[in-house]
Protein backbone atom coordinates (compact mmCIF):
# COMPACT_ATOMS: atom_id res chain seq x y z
CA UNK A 1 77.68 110.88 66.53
CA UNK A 2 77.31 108.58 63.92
CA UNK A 3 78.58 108.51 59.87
CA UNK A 4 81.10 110.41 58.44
CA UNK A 5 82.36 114.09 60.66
CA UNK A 6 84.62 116.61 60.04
CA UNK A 7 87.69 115.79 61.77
CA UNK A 8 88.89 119.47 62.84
CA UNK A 9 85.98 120.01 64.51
CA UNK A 10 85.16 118.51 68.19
CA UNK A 11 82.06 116.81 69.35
CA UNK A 12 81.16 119.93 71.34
CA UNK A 13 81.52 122.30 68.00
CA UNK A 14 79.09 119.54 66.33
CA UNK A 15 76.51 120.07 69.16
CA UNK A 16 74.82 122.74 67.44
CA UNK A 17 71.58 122.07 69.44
CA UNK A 18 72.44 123.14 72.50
CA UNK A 19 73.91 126.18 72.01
CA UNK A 20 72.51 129.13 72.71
CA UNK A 21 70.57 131.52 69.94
CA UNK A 22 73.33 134.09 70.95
CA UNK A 23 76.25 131.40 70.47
CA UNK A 24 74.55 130.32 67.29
CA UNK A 25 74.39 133.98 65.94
CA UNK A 26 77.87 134.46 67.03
CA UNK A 27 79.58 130.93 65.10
CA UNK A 28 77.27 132.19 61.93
CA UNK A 29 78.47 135.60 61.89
CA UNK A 30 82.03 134.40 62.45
CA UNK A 31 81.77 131.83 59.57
CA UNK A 32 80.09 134.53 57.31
CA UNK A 33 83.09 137.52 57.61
CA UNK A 34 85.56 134.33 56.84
CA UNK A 35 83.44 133.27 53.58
CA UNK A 36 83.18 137.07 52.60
CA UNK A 37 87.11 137.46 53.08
CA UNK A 38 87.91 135.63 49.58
CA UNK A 39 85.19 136.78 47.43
CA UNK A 40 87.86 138.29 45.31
CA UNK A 41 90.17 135.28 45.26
CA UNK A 42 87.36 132.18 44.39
CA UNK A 43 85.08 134.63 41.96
CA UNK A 44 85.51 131.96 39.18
CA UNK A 45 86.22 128.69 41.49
CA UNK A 46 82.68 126.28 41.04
CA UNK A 47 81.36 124.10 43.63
CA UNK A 48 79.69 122.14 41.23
CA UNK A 49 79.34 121.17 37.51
CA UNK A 50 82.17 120.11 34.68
CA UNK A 51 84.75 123.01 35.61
CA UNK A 52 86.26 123.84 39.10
CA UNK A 53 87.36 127.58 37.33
CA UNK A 54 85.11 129.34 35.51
CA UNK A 55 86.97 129.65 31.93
CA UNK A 56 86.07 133.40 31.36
CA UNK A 57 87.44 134.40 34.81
CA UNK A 58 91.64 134.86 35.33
CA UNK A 59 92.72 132.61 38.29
CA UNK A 60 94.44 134.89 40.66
CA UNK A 61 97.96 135.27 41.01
CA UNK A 62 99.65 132.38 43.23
CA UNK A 63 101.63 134.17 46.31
């Protein structure tokens, strides 16, 4: 692979082509429930723009 790669992932994780639709369905799904677990604690965190916290939104509460 060539260019810039995320370093915690291996060359076989970046080989999305060749896995299987059933593998692929399985990484997505796997990826999706870990996005959905903070929903509450990155409401108002941007990905994008001037801000990286939405102003109107409390930050959460650091544990």
């Amino acid at each position: 692979m060539n260019g810039p790669r995320d370093e915690f992932l291996s060359e076989e994780d970046l080989d999305l082509r060749n896995l299987t639709e059933a593998e692929l369905i399985a990484w997505w799904t796997t990826w999706l429930h870990l996005a959905q677990a903070s929903n509450d604690l990155d409401a108002g965190a941007y990905s994008h723009g001037v801000f990286t916290w939405d102003p109107s939104v409390p930050r959460p509460a650091a544990s």
